[in-house]
C-alpha atoms as a PDB file:
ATOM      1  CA  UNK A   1     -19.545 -31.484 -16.589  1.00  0.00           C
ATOM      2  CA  UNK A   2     -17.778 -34.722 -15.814  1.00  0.00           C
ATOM      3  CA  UNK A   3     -14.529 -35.641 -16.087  1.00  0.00           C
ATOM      4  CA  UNK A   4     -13.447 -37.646 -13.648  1.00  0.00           C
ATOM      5  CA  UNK A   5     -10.333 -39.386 -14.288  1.00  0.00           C
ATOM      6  CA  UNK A   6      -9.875 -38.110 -18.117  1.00  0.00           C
ATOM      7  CA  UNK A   7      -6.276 -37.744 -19.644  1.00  0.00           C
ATOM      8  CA  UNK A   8      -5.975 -33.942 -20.228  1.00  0.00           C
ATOM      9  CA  UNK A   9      -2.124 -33.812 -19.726  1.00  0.00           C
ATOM     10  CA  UNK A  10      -1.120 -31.292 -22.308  1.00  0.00           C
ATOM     11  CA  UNK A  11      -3.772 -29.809 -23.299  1.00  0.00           C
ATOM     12  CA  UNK A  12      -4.335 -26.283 -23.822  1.00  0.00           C
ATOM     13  CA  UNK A  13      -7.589 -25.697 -21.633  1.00  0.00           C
ATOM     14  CA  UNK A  14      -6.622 -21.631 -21.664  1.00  0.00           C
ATOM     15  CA  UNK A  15     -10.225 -19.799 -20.594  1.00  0.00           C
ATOM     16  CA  UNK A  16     -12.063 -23.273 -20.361  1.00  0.00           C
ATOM     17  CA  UNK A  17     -15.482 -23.080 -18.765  1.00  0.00           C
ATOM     18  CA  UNK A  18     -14.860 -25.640 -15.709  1.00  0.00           C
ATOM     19  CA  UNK A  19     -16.786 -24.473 -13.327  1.00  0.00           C
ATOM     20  CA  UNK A  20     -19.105 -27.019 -11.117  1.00  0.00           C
ATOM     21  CA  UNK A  21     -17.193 -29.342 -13.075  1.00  0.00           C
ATOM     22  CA  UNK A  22     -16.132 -32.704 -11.935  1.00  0.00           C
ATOM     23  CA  UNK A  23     -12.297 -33.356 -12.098  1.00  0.00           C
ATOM     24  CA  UNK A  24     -11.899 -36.002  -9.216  1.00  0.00           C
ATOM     25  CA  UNK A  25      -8.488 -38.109 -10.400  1.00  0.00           C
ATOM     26  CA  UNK A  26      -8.090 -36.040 -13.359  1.00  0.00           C
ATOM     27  CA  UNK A  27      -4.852 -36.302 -14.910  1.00  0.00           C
ATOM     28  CA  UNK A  28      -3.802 -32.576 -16.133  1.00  0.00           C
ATOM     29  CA  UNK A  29      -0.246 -32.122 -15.697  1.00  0.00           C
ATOM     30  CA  UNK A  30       1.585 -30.035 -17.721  1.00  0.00           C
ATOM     31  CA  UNK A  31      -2.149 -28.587 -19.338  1.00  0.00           C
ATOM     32  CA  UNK A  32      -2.202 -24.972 -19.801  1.00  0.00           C
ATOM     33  CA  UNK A  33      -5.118 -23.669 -17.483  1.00  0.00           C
ATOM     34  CA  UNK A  34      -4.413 -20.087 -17.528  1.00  0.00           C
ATOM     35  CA  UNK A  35      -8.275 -18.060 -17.246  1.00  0.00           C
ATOM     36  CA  UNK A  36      -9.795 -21.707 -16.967  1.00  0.00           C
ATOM     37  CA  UNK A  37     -13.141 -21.050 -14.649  1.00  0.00           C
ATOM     38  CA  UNK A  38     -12.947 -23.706 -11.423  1.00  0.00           C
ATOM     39  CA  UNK A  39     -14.802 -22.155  -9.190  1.00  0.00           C
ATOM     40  CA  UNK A  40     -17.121 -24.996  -7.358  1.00  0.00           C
ATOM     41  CA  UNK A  41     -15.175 -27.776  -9.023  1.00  0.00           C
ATOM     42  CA  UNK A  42     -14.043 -30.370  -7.665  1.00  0.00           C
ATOM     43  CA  UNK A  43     -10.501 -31.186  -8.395  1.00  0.00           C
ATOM     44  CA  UNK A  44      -9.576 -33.754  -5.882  1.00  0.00           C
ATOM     45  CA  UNK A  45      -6.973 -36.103  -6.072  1.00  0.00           C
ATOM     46  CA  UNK A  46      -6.215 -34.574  -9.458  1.00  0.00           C
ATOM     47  CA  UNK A  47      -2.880 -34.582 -11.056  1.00  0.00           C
ATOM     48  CA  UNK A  48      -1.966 -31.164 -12.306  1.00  0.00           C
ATOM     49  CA  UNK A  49       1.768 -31.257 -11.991  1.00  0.00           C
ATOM     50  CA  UNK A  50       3.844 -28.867 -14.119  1.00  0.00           C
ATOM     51  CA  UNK A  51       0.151 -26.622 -14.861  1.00  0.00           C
ATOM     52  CA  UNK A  52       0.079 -23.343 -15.564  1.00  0.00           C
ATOM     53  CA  UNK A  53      -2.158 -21.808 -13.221  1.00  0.00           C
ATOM     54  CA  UNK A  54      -1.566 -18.213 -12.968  1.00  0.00           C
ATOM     55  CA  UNK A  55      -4.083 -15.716 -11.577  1.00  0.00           C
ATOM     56  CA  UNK A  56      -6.290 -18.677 -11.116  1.00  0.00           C
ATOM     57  CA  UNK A  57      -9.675 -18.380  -9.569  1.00  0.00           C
ATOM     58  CA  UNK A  58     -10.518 -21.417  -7.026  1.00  0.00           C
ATOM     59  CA  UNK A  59     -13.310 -20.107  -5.113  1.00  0.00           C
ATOM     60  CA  UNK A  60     -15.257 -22.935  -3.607  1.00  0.00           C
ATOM     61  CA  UNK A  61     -13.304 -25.200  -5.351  1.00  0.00           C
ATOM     62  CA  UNK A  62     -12.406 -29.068  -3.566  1.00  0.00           C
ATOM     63  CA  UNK A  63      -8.253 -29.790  -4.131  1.00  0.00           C
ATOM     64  CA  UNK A  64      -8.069 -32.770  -1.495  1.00  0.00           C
ATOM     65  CA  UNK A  65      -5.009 -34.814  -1.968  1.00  0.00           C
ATOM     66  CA  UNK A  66      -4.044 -32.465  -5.467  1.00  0.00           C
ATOM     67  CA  UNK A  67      -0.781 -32.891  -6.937  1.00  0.00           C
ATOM     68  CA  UNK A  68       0.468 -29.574  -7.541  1.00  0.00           C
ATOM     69  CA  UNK A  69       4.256 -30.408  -7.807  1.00  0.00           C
ATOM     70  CA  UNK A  70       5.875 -27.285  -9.952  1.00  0.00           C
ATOM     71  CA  UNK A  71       2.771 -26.378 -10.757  1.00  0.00           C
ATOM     72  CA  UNK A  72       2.889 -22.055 -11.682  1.00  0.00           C
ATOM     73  CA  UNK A  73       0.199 -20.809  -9.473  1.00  0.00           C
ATOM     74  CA  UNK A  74       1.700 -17.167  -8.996  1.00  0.00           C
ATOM     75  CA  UNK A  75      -1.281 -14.670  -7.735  1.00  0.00           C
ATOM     76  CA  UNK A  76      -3.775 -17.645  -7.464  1.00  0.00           C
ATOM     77  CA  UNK A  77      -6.965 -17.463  -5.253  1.00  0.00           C
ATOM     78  CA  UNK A  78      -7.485 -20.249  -2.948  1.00  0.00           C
ATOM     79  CA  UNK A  79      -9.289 -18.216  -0.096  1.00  0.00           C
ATOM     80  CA  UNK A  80     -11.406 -20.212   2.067  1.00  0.00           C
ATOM     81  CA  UNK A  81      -9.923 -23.938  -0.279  1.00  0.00           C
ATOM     82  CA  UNK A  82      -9.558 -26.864   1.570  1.00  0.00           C
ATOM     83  CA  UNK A  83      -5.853 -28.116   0.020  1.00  0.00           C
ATOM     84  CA  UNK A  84      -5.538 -30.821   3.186  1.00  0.00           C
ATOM     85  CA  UNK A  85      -3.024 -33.555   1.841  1.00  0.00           C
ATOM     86  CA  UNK A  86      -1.956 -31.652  -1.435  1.00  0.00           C
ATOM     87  CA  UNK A  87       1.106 -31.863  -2.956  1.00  0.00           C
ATOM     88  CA  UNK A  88       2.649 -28.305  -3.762  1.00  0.00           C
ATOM     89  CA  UNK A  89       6.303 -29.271  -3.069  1.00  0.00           C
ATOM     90  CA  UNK A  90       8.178 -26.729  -5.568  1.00  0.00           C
ATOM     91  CA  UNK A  91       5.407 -24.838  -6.814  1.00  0.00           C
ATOM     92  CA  UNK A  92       5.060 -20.915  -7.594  1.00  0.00           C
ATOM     93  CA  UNK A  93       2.634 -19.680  -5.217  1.00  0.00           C
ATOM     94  CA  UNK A  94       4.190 -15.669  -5.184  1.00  0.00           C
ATOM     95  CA  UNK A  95       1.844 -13.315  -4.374  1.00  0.00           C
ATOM     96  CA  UNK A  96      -1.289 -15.793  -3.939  1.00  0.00           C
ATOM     97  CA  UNK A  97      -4.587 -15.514  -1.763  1.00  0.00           C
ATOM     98  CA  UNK A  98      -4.637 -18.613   0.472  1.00  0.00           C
ATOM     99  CA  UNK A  99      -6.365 -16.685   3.281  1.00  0.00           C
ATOM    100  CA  UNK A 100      -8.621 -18.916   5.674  1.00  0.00           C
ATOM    101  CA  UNK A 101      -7.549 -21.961   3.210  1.00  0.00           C
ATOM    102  CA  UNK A 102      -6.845 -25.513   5.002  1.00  0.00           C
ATOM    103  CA  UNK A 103      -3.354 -26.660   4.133  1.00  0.00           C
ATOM    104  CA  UNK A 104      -3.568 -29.373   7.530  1.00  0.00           C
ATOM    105  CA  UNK A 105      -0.864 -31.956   6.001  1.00  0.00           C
ATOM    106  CA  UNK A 106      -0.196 -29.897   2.734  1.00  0.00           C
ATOM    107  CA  UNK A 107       3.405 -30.904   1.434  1.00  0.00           C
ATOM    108  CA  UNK A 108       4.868 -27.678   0.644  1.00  0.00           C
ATOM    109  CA  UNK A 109       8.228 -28.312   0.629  1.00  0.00           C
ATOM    110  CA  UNK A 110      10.434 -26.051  -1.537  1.00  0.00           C
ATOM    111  CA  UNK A 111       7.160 -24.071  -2.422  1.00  0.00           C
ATOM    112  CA  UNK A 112       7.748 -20.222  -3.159  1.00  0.00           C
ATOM    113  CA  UNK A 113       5.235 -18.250  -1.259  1.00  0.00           C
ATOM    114  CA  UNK A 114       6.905 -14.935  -1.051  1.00  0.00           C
ATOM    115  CA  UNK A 115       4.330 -11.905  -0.658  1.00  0.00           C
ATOM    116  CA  UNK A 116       1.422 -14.225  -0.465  1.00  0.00           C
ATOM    117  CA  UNK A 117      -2.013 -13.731   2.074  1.00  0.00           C
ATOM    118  CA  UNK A 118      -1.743 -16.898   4.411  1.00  0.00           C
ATOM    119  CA  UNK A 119      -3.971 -15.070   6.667  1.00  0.00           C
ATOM    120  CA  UNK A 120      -6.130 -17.629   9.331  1.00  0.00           C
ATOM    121  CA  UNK A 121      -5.046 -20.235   7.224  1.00  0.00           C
ATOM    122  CA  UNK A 122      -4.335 -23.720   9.062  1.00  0.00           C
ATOM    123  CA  UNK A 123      -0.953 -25.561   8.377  1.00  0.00           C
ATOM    124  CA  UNK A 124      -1.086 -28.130  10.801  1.00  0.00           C
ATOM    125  CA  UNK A 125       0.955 -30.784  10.564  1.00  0.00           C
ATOM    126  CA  UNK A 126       2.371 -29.121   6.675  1.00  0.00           C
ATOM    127  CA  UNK A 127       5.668 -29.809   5.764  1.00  0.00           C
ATOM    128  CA  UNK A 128       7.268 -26.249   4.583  1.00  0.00           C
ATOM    129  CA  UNK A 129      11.010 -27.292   4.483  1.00  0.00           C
ATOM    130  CA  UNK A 130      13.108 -25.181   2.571  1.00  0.00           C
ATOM    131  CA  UNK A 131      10.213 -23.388   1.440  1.00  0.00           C
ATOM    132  CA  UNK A 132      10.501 -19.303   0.686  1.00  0.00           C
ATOM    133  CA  UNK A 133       7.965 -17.193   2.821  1.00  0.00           C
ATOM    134  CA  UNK A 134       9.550 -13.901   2.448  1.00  0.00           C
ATOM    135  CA  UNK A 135       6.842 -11.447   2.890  1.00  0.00           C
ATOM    136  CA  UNK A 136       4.267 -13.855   3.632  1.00  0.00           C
ATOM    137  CA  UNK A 137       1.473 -12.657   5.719  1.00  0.00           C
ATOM    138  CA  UNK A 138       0.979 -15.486   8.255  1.00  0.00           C
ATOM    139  CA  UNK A 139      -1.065 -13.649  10.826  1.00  0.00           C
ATOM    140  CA  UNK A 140      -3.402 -15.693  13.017  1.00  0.00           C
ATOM    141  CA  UNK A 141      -2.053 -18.876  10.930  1.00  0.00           C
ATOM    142  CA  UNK A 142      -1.869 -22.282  12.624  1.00  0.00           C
ATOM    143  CA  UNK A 143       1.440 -23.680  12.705  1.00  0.00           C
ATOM    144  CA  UNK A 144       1.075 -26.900  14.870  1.00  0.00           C
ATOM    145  CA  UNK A 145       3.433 -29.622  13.817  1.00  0.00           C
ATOM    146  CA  UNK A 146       5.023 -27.291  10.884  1.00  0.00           C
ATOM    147  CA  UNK A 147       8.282 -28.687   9.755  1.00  0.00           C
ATOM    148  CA  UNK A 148      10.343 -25.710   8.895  1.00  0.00           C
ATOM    149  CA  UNK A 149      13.733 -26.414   8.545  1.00  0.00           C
ATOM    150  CA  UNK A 150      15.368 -24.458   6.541  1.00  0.00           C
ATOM    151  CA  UNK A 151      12.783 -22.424   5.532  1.00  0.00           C
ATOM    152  CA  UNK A 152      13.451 -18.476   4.917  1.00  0.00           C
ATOM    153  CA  UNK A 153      10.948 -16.635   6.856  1.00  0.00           C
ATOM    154  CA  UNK A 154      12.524 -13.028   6.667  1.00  0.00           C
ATOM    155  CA  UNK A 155      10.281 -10.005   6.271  1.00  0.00           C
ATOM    156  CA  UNK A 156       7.388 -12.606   7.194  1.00  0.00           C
ATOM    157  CA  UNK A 157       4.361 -11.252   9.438  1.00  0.00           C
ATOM    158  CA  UNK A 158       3.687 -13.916  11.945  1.00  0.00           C
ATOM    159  CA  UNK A 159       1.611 -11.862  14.369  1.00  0.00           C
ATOM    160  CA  UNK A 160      -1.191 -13.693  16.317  1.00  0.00           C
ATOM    161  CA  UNK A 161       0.388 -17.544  14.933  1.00  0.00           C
ATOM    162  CA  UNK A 162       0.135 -20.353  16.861  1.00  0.00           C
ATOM    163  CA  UNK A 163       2.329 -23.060  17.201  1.00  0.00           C
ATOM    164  CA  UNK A 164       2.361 -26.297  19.093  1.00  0.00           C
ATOM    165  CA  UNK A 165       5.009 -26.691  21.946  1.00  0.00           C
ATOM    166  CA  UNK A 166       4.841 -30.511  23.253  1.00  0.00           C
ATOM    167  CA  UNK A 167       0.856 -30.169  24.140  1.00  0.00           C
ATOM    168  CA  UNK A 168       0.685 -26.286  24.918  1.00  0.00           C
ATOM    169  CA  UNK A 169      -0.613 -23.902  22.187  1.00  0.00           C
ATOM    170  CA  UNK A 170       1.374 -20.532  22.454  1.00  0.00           C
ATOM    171  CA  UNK A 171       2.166 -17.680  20.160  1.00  0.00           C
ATOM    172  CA  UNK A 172       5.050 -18.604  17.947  1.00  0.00           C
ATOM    173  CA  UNK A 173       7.959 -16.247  18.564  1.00  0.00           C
ATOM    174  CA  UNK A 174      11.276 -16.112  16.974  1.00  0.00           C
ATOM    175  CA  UNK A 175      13.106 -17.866  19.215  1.00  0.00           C
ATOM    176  CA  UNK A 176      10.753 -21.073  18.481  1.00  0.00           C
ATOM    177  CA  UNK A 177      10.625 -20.528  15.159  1.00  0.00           C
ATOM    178  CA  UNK A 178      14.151 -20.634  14.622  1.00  0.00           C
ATOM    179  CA  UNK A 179      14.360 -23.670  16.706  1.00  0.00           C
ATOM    180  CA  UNK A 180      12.458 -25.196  13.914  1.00  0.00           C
ATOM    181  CA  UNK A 181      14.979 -24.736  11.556  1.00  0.00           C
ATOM    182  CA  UNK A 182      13.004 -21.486  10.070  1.00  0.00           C
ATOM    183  CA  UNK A 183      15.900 -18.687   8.956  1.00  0.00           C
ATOM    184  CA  UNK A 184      14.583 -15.425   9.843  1.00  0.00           C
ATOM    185  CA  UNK A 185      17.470 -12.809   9.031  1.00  0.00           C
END
């Protein structure tokens, strides 16, 4: 199905059948997606700001350079997703799957990712500023170039992370973190 750079903003697409679908530039913001199939679709550069998301299934799915701004994507899938350059500043991600997904330059910033699976997942160069982690699992993430200032990472499980110190790649420990700006008590 194609539908490349269609105005869906608003619509009710609750349970649509959009997988293998073509959604490159696809304006969607504020549509109600909720049980909407994307799996193999490719959404990017796609506008979905404001969506309702939840649950949402995004296996295989392209979301290169989405806007996700507020979107509500509490318990979403994204395992394996390449998100590099998307735009999730402020959005609901509680208790999502973004295990093994590529967030390398993923804005972030005031995102709400408590008690989600960040497992292996790459956040190089992501901005996560003021962002709430709390009970994240972040083991074996990569963390080069995160900004993290002011971001709450308490109860978070960081084990096997790497971070980026000038040009030597090192376990992140709290002491680094925290020099970040992270907030880990």
């Amino acid at each position: 199905m194609n539908l490349a750079g269609a105005n869906l903003s608003n619509t009710d697409l609750t349970n649509a059948g959009l997988s293998n679908a073509d959604l490159r530039r696809t304006n969607l913001t504020g549509a109600t997606l909720t049980g909407a199939d994307f799996t193999f679709s490719d959404l990017s550069n796609a506008d979905l700001t404001g969506a309702e998301l939840v649950a949402q299934d995004f296996t295989a799915a392209k979301l290169e350079g989405t806007q996700l701004t507020r979107a509500n994507l509490i318990r979403a899938n994204f395992w394996g997703v390449s998100l590099r350059g998307a735009n999730m500043s402020g959005t609901a991600l509680m208790n999502a799957n973004l295990r093994e997904a590529d967030l390398t330059g993923a804005d972030l910033n005031g995102a709400h990712l408590g008690s989600s699976i960040l497992e292996e997942a790459d956040l190089t160069g992501a901005d996560l500023t003021d962002a709430i982690l709390i009970g994240a699992n972040l083991e074996g993430t990569k963390l080069y170039g995160v900004s993290f200032h002011g971001a709450l990472l308490r109860e978070t499980n960081w084990a096997r992370a790497f971070c980026l110190r000038g040009k030597i790649l090192t376990r992140c420990s709290e002491s680094y973190l925290e020099s970040q700006g992270a907030i880990l008590r």
